[in-house]
C-alpha atoms as a PDB file:
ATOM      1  CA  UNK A   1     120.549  83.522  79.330  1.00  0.00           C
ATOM      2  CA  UNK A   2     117.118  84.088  80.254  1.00  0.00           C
ATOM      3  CA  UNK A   3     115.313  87.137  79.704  1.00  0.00           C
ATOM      4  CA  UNK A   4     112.300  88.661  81.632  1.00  0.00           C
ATOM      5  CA  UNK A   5     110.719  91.110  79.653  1.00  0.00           C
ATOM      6  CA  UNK A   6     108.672  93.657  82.490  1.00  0.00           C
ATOM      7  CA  UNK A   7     110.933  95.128  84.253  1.00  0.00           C
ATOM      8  CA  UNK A   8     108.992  97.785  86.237  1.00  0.00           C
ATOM      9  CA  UNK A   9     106.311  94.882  86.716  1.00  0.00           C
ATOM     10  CA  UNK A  10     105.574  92.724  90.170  1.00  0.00           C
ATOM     11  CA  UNK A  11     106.566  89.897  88.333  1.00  0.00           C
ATOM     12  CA  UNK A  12     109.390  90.642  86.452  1.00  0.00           C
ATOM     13  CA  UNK A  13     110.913  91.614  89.828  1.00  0.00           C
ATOM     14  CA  UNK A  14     110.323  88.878  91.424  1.00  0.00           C
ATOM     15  CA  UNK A  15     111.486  86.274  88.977  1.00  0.00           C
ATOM     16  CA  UNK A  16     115.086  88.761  88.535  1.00  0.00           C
ATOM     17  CA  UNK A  17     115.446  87.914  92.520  1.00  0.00           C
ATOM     18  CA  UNK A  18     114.506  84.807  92.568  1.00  0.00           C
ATOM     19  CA  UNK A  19     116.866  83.604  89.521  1.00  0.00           C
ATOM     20  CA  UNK A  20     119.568  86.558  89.865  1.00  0.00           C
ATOM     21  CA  UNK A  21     121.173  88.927  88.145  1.00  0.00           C
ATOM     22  CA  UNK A  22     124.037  86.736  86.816  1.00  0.00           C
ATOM     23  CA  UNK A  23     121.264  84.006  85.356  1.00  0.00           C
ATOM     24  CA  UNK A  24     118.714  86.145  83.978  1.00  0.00           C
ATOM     25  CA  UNK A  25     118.178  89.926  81.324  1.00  0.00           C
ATOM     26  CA  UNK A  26     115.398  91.832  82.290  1.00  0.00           C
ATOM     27  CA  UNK A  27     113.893  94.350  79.854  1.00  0.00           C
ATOM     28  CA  UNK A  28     111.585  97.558  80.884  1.00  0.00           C
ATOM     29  CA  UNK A  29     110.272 100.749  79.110  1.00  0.00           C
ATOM     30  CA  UNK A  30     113.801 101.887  79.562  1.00  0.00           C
ATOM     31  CA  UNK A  31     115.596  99.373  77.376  1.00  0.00           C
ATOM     32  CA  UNK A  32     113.104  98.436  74.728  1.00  0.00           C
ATOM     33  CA  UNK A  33     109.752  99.251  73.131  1.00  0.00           C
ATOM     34  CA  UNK A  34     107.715  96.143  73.372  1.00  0.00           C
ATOM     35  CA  UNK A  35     105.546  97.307  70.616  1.00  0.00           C
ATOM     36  CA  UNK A  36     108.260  98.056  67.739  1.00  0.00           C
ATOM     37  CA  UNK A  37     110.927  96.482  65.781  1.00  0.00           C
ATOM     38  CA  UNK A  38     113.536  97.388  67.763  1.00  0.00           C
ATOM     39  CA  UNK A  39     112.502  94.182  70.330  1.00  0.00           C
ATOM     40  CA  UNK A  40     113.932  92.031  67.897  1.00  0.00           C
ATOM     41  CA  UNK A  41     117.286  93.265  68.007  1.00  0.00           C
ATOM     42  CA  UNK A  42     117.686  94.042  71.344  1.00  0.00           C
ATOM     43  CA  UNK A  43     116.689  90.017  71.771  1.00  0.00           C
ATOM     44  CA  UNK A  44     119.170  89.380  68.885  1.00  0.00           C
ATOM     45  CA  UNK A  45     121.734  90.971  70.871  1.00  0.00           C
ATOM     46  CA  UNK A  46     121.420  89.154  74.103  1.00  0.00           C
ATOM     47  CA  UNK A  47     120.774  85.509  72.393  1.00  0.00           C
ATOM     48  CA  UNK A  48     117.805  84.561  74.989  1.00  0.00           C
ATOM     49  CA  UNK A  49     117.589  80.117  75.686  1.00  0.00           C
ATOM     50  CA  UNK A  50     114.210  81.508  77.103  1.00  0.00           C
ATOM     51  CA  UNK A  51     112.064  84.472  77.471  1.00  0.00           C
ATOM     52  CA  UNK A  52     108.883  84.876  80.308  1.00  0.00           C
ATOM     53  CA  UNK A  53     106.849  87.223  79.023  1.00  0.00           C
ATOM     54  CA  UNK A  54     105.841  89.400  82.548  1.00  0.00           C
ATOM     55  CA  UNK A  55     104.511  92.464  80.226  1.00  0.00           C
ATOM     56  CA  UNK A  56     101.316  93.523  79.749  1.00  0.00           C
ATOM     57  CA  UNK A  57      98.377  95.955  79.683  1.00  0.00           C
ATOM     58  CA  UNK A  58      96.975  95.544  82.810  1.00  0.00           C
ATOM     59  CA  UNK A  59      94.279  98.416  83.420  1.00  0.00           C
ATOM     60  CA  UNK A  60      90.829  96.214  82.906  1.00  0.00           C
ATOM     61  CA  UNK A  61      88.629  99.536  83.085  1.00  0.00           C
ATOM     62  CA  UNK A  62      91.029 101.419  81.077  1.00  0.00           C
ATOM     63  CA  UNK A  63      90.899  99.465  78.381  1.00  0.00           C
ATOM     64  CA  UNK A  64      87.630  99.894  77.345  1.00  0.00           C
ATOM     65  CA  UNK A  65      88.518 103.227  76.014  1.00  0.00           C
ATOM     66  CA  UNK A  66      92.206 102.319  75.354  1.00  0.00           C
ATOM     67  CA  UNK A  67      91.394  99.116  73.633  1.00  0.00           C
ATOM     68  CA  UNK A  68      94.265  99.844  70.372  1.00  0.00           C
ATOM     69  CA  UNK A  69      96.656 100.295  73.519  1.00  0.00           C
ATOM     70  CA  UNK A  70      95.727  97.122  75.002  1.00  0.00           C
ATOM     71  CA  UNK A  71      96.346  95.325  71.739  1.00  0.00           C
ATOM     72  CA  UNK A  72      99.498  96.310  70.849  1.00  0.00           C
ATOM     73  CA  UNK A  73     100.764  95.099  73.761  1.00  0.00           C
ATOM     74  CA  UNK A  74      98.738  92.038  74.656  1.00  0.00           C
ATOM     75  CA  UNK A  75      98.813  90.898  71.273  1.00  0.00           C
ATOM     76  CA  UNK A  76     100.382  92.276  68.603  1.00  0.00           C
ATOM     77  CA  UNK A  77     104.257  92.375  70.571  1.00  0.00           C
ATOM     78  CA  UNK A  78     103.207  89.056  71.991  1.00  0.00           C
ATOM     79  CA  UNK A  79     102.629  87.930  67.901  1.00  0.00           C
ATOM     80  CA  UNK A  80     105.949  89.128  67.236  1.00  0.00           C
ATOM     81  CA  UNK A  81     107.465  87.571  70.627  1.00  0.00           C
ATOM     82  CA  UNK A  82     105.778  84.133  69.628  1.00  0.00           C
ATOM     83  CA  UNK A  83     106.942  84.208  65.768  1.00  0.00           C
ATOM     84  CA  UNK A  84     110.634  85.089  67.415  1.00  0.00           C
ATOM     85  CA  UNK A  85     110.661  82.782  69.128  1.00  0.00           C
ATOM     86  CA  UNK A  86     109.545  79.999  67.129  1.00  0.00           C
ATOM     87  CA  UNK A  87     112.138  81.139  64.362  1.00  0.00           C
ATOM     88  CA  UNK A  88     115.163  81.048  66.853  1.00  0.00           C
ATOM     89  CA  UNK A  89     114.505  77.457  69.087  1.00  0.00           C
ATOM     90  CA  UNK A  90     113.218  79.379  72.198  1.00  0.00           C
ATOM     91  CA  UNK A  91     111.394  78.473  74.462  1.00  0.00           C
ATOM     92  CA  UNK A  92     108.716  80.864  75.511  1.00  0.00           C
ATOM     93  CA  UNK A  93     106.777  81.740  78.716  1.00  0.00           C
ATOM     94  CA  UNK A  94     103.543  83.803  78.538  1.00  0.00           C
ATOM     95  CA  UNK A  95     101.448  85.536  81.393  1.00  0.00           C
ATOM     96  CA  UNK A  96      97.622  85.383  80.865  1.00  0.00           C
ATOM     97  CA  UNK A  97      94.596  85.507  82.940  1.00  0.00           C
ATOM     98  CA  UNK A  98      91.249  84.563  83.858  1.00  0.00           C
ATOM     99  CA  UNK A  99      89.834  87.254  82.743  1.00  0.00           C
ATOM    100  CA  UNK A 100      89.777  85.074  79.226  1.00  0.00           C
ATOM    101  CA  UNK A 101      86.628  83.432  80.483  1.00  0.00           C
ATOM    102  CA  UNK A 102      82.850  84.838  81.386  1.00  0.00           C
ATOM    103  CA  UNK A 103      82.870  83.221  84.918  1.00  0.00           C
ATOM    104  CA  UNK A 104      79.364  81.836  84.683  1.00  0.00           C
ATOM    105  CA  UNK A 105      80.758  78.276  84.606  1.00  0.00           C
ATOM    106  CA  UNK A 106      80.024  77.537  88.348  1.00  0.00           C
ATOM    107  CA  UNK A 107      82.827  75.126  88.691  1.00  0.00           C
ATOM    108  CA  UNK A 108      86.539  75.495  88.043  1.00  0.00           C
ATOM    109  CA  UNK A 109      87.789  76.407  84.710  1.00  0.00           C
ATOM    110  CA  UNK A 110      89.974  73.779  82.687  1.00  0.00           C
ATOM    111  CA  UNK A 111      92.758  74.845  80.339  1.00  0.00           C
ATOM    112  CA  UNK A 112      90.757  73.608  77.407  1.00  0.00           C
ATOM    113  CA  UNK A 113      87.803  75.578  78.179  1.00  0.00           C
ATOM    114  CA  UNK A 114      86.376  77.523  75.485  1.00  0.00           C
ATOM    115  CA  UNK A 115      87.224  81.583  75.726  1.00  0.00           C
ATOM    116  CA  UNK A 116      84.504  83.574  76.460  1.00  0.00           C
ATOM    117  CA  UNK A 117      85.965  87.110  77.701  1.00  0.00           C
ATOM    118  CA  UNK A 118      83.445  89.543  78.860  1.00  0.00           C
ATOM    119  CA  UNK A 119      85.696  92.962  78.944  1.00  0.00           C
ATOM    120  CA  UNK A 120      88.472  94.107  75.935  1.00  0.00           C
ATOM    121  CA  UNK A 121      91.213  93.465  78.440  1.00  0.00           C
ATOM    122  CA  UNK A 122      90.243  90.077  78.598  1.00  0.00           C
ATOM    123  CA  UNK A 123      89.413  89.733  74.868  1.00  0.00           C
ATOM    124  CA  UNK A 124      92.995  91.217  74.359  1.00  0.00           C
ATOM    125  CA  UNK A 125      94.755  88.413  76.291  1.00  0.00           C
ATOM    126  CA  UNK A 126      92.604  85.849  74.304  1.00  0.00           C
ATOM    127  CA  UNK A 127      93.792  86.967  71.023  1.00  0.00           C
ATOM    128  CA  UNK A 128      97.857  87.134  72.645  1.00  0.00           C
ATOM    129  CA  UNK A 129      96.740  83.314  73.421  1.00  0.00           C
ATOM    130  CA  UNK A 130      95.779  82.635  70.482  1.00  0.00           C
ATOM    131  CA  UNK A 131      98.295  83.793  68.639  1.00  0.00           C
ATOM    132  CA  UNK A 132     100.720  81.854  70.406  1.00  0.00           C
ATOM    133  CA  UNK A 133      98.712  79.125  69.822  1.00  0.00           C
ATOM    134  CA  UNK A 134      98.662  79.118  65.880  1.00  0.00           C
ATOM    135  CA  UNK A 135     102.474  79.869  66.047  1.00  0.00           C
ATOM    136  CA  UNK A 136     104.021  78.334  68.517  1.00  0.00           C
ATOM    137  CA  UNK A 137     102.356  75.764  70.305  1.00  0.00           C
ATOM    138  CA  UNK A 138     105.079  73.432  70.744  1.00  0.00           C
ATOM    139  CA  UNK A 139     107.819  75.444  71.963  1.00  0.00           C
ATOM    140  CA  UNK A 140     105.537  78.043  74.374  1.00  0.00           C
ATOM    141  CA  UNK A 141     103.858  77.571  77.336  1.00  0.00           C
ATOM    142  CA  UNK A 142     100.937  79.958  78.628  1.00  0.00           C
ATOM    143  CA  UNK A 143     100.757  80.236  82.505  1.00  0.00           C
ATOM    144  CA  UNK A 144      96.680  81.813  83.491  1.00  0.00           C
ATOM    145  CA  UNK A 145      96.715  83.005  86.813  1.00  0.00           C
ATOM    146  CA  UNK A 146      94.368  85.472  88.598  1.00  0.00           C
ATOM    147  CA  UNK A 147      94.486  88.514  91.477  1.00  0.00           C
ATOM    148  CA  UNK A 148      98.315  88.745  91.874  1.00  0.00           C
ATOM    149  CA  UNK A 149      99.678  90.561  94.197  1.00  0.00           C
ATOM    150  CA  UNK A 150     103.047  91.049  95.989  1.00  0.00           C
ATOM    151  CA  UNK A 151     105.121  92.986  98.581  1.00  0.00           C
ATOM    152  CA  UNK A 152     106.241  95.554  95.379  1.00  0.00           C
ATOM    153  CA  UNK A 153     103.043  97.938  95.783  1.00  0.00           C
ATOM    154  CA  UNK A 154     100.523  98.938  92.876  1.00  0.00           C
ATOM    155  CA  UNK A 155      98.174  95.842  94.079  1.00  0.00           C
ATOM    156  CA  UNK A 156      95.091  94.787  96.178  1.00  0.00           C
ATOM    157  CA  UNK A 157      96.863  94.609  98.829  1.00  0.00           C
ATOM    158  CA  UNK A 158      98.812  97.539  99.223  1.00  0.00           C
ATOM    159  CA  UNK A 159      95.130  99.450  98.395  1.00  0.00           C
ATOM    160  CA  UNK A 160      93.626  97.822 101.127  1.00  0.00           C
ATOM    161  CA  UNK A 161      96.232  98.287 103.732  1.00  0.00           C
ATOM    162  CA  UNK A 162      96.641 102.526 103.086  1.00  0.00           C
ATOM    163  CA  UNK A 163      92.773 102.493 102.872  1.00  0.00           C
ATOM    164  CA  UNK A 164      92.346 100.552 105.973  1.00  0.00           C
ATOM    165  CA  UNK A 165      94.966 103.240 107.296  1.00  0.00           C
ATOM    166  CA  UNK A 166      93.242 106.323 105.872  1.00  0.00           C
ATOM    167  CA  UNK A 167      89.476 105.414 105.770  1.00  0.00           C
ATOM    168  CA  UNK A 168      86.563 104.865 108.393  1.00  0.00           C
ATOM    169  CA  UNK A 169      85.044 102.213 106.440  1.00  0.00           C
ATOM    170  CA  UNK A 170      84.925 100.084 103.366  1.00  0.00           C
ATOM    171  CA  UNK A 171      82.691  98.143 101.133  1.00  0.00           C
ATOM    172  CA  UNK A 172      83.988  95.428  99.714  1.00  0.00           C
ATOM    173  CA  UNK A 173      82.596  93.489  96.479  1.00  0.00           C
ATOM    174  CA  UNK A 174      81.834  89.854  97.454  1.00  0.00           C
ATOM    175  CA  UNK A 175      80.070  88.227  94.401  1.00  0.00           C
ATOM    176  CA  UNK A 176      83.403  87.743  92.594  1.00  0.00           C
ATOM    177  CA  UNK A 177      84.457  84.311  93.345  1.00  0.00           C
ATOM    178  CA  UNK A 178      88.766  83.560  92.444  1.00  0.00           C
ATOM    179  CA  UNK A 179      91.867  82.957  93.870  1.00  0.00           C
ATOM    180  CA  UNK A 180      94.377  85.451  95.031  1.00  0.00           C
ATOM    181  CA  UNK A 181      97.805  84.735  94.045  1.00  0.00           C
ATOM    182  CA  UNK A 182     101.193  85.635  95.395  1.00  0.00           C
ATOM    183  CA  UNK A 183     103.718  86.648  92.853  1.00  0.00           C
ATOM    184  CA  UNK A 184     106.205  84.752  94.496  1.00  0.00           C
ATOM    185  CA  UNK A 185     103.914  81.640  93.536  1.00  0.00           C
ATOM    186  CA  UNK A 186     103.665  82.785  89.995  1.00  0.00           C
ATOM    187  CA  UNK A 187     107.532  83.705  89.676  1.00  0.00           C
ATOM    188  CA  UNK A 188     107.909  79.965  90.659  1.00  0.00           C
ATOM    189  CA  UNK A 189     106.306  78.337  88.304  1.00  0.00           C
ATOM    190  CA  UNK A 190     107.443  80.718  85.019  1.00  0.00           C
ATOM    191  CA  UNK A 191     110.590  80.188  85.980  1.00  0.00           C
ATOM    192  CA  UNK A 192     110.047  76.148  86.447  1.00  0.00           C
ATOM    193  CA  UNK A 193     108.557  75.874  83.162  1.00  0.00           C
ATOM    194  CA  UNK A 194     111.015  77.804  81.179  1.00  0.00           C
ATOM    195  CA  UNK A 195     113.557  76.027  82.508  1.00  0.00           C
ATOM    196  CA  UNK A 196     111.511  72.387  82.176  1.00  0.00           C
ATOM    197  CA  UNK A 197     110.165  73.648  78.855  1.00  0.00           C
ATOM    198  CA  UNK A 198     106.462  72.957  79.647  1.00  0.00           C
ATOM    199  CA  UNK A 199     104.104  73.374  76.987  1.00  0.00           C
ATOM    200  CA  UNK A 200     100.520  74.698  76.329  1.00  0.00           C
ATOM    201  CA  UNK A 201      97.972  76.282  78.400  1.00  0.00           C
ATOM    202  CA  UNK A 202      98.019  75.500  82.709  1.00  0.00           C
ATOM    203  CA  UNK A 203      96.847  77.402  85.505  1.00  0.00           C
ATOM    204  CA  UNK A 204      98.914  78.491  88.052  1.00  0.00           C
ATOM    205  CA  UNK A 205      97.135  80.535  91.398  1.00  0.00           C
ATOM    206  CA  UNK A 206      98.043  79.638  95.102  1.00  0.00           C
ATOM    207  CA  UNK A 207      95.299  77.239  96.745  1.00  0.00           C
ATOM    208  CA  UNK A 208      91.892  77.519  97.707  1.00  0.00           C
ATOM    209  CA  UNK A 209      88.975  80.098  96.654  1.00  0.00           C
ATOM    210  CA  UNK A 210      88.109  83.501  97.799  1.00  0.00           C
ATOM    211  CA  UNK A 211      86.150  86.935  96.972  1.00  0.00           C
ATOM    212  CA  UNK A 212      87.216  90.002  96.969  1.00  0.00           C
ATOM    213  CA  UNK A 213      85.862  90.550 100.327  1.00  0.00           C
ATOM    214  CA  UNK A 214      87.318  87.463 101.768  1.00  0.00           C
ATOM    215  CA  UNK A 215      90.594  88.466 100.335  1.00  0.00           C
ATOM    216  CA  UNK A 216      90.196  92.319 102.383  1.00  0.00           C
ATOM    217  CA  UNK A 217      88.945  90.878 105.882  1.00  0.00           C
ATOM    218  CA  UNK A 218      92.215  88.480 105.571  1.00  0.00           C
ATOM    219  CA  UNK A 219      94.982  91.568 104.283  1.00  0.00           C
ATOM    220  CA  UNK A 220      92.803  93.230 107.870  1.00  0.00           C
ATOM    221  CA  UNK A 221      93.114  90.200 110.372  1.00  0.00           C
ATOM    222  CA  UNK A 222      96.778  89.752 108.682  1.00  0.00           C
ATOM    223  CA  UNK A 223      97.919  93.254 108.826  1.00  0.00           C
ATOM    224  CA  UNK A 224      96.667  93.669 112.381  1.00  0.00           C
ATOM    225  CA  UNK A 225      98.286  90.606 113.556  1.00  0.00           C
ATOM    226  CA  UNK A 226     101.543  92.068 112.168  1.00  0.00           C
ATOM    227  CA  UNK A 227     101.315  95.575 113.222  1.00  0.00           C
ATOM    228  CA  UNK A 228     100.531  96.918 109.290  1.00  0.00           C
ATOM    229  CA  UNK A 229      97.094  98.617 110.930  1.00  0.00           C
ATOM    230  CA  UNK A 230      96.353 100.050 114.152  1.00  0.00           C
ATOM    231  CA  UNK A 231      92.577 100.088 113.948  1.00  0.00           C
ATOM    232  CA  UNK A 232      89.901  98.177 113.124  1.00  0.00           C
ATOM    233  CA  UNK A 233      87.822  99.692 110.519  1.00  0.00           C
ATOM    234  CA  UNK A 234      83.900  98.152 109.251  1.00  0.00           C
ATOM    235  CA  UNK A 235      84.324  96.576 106.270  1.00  0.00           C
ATOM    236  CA  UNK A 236      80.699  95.631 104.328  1.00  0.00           C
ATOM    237  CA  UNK A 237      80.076  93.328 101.331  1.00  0.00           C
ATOM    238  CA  UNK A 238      78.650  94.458  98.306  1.00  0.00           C
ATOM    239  CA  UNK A 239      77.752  93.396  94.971  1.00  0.00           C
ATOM    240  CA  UNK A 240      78.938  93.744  91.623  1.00  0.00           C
ATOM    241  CA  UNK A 241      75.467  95.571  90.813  1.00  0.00           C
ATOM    242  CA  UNK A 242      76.356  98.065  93.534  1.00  0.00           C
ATOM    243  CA  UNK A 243      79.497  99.168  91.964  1.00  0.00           C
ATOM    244  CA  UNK A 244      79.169  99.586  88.325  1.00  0.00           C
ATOM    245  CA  UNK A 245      82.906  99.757  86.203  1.00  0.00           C
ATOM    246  CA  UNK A 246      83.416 100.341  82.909  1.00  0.00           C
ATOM    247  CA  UNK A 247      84.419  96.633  82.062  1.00  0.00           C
ATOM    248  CA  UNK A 248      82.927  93.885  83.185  1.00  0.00           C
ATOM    249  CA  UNK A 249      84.512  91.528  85.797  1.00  0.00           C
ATOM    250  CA  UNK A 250      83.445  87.302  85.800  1.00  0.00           C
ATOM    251  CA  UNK A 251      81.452  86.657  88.758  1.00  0.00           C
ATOM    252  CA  UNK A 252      83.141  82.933  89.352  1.00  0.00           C
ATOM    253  CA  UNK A 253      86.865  82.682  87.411  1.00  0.00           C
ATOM    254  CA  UNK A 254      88.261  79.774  89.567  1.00  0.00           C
ATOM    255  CA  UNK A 255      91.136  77.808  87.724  1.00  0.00           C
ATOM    256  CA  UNK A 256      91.724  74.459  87.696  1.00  0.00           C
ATOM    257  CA  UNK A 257      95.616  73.827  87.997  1.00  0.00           C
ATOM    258  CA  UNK A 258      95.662  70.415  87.932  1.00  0.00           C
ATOM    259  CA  UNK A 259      97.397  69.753  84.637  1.00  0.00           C
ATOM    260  CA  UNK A 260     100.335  71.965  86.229  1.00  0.00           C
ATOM    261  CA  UNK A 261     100.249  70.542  89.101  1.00  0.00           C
ATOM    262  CA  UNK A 262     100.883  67.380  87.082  1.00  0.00           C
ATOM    263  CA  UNK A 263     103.201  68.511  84.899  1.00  0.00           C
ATOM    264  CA  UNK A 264     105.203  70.582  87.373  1.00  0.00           C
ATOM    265  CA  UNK A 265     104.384  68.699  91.170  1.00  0.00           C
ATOM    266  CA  UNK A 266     107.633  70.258  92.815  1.00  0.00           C
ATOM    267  CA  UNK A 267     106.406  73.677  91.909  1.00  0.00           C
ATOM    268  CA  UNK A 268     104.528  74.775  95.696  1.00  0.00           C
ATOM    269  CA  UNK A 269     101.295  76.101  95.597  1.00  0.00           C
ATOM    270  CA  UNK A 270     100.868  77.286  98.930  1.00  0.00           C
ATOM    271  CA  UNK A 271      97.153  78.166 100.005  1.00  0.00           C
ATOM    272  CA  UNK A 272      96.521  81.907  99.368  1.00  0.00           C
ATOM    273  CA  UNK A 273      95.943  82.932 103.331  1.00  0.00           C
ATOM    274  CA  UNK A 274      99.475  81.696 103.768  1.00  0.00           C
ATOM    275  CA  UNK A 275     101.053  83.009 100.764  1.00  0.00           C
ATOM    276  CA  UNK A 276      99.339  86.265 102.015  1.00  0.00           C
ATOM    277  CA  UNK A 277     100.863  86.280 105.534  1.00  0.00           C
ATOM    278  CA  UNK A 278     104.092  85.732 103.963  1.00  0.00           C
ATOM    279  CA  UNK A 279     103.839  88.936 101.702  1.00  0.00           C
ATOM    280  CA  UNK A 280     102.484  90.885 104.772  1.00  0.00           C
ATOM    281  CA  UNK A 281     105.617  90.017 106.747  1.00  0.00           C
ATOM    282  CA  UNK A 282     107.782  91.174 103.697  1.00  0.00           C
ATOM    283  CA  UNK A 283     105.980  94.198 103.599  1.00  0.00           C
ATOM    284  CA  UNK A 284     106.376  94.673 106.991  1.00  0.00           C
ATOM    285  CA  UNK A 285     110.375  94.019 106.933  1.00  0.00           C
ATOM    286  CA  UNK A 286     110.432  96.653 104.402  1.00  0.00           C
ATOM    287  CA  UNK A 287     108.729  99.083 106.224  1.00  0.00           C
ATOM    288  CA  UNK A 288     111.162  98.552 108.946  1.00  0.00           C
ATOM    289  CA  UNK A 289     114.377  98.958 106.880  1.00  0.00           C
ATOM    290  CA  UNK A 290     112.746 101.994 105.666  1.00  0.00           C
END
């Protein structure tokens, strides 16, 4: 049985649909504490042959006043996930991000890159890495991935289309150079390499590059094209200077994903204007149902 742990999560959802009900456990708030003992046995109890990992502390400006918060869950549960899983034959899937890295590189980033994070949510999902890395490096595999997004809400996109909806204009930051990645692309490929058993560190984002403003004028031409918006609002680069945040954010965090592209070539990685049309259209089936 596979188990999902994230249940109220974008990608926890998604991998529950795409693998099923009858195939797959997956754990929330509701059924376990992450953080405390009581993980264990709940895992006990259900006898996992694999877990994904889809939990985490997400909030990057957040945690730079919540930074005990962030650890306990993106690294002191994924410690005791790790060690569990090393102790019982598991194989184990873990979520990380790109946020591990500065972004001053200028080119893509490679797995084996050294970490460099620039904000505690960041520094957070380093030290989850690296403790699966000193426990269980043969029997885990940790996906990176970056700007993930999905039909589910709580997301870029679904912030751009009500503001696009609500406002007269927006400014948009456009110095921030990564990929935007459907969580239908991500679900994918966790749920390819628990089942192939992959191991190490790969990078996993739909194709091509974008900024943050890229990524907005596309949700606008999109969501236009499918009836999600019924105006046409300015929308105006900015930079990162312009709009201070409490953490940090790397100006250039591309990831390479050749090695899972190797590992993994049946796995699609469709490129991320596509991957976003197909989200819009889900949305937009929703909406209808509705």
């Amino acid at each position: 049985m596979l188990v999902i742990i994230g249940k109220n999560g974008q990608l926890a959802k998604k991998c529950l649909e795409l693998v099923g009900a009858q195939s797959a456990v997956c754990l929330g708030r509701d059924d376990i504490n992450i953080t405390a003992d009581s993980l264990i046995q709940t895992l006990d109890n259900i006898k996992p042959s694999a877990i994904i990992n889809a939990s985490a502390y997400t909030a990057v400006d957040l945690a730079e006043s919540e930074e005990n918060k962030a650890t306990a869950v993106n690294y002191n549960a994924v410690e005791r996930l790790s060690d569990y899983c090393k102790q019982n034959g598991i194989h184990f899937v873990h979520v990380s991000t790109d946020y591990v890295f500065k972004g001053d590189k200028g080119s893509p980033y490679l797995p084996g890159d050294n970490y460099d994070p620039i904000n505690v949510y960041g520094k957070t999902k380093m030290l989850g890495e690296q403790a699966i890395q000193d426990s269980n490096a043969s029997g885990s595999c940790v996906l990176r991935t970056s700007w993930v997004y999905s039909e589910f809400g709580g997301n870029f996109v679904a912030s751009m289309l009500r503001f696009m909806d609500e406002k007269e204009q927006l400014t948009i930051i456009s110095d921030q150079i990564g990929c935007p990645t459907s969580v239908d692309t991500l679900a994918r490929a966790c749920i390819a390499s628990a089942h192939n058993k992959l191991e190490g560190i790969h990078h996993v984002t739909d194709e091509g590059v974008a900024s943050w403003f890229d990524f907005a004028k596309s949700i606008q031409r999109l969501g236009l094209q499918h009836g999600l918006l019924s105006k046409v609002i300015p929308i105006k680069p900015i930079n990162t200077a312009d709009y201070p945040t409490p953490a940090k954010r790397p100006h250039y965090s591309v990831l390479s994903k050749d090695s899972f592209k190797a590992a993994l070539p049946l796995v699609d990685l469709p490129y991320w204007e596509d991957a976003l049309e197909s989200v819009l259209i889900k949305i937009k089936e929703m909406k209808i149902q509705d």
